[in-house]
Protein backbone atom coordinates (compact mmCIF):
# COMPACT_ATOMS: atom_id res chain seq x y z
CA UNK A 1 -23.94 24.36 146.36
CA UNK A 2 -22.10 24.03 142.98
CA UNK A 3 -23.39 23.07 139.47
CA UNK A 4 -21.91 22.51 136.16
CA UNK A 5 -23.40 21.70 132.66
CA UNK A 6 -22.82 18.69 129.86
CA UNK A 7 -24.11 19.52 126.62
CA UNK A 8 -24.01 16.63 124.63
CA UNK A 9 -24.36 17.07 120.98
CA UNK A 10 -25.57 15.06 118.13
CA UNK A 11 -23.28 13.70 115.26
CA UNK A 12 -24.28 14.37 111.83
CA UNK A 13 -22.07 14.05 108.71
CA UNK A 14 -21.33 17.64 108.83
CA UNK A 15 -20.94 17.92 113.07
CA UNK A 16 -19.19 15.80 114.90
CA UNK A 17 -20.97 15.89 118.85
CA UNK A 18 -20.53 13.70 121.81
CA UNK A 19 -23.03 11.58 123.44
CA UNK A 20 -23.18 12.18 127.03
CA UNK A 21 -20.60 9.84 128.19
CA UNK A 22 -18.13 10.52 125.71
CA UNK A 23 -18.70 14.18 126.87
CA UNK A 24 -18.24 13.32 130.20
CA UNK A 25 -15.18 11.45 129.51
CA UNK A 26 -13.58 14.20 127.90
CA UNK A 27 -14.57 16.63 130.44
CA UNK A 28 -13.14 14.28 133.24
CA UNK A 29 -9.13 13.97 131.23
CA UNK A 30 -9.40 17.68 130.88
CA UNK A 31 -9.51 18.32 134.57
CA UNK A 32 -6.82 15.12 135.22
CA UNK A 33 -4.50 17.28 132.52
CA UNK A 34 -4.93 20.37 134.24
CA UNK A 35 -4.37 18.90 138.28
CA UNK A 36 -1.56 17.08 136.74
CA UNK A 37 -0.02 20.56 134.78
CA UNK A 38 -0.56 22.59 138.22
CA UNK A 39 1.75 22.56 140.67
CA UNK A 40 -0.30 22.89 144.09
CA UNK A 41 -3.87 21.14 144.28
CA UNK A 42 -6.40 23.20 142.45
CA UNK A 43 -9.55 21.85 144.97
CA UNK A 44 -12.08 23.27 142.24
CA UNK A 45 -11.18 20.67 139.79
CA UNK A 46 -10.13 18.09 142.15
CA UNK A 47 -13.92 18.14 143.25
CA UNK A 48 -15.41 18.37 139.59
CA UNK A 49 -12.96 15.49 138.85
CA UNK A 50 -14.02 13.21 141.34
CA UNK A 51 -17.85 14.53 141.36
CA UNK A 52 -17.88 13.44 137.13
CA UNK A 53 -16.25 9.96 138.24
CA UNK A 54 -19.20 9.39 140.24
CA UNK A 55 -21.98 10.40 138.11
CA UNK A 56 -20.22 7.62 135.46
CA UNK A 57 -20.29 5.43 138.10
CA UNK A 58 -24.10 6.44 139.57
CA UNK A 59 -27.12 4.33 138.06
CA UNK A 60 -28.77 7.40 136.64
CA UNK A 61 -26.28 7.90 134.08
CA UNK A 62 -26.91 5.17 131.77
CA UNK A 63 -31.04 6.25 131.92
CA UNK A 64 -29.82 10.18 131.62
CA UNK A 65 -27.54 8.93 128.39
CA UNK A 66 -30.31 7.10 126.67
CA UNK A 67 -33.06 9.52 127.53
CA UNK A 68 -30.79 12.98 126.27
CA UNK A 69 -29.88 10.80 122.84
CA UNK A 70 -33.63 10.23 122.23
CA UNK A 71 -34.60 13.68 122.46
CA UNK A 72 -31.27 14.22 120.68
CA UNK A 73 -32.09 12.25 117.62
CA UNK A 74 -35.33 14.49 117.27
CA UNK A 75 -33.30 17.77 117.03
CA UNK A 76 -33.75 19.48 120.60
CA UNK A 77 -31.10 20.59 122.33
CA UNK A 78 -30.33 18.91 125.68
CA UNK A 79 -28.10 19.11 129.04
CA UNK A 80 -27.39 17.41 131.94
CA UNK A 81 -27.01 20.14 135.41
CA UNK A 82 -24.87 18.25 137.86
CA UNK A 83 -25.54 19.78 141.20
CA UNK A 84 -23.33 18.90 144.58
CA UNK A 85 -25.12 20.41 147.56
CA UNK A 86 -23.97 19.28 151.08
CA UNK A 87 -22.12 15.96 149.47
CA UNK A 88 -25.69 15.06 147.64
CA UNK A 89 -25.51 14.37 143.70
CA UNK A 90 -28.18 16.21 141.83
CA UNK A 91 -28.33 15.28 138.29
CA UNK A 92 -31.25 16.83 135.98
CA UNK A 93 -31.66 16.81 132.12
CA UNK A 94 -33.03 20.30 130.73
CA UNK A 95 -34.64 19.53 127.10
CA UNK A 96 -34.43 23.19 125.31
């Protein structure tokens, strides 16, 4: 089983954040960059690659987006734990 974390932040006039698809975007041409710097496959990032093309893709991620900017707006910290266990997408957002 593997997990990894999107922490979305909220923009301010003095902090620029990312909503959780524009975080998600960025996180998804930083691993094309690096598999397309490497020489040989690197299979970690392939799979986070292709695992943050499908939680774009996956209904949940439009309810996750609107749900972590709402508790963004009122100041609490938020993040989105991806979990891939046995091919199954696991996606959970952790209010803080």
């Amino acid at each position: 089983m593997e997990s990894f974390d999107l922490e979305p932040k909220y923009s301010t006039n003095e902090i620029s954040g990312k909503c959780l698809k524009c975080l998600t975007e960025q996180e998804l041409n930083s691993c094309l960059m690096q598999l397309l710097r490497e020489e040989g496959i690197n299979p970690d990032v392939q799979h986070k690659y292709e695992t943050l093309i499908d939680f774009l893709q996956s209904p949940e991620s439009e309810q996750l987006r609107i749900e972590s900017e709402k508790h963004l707006a009122e100041g609490k910290q938020v993040s989105v734990k991806i979990t891939v266990s046995e091919g199954q997408h696991k996606y959970e957002l952790i209010v803080k």
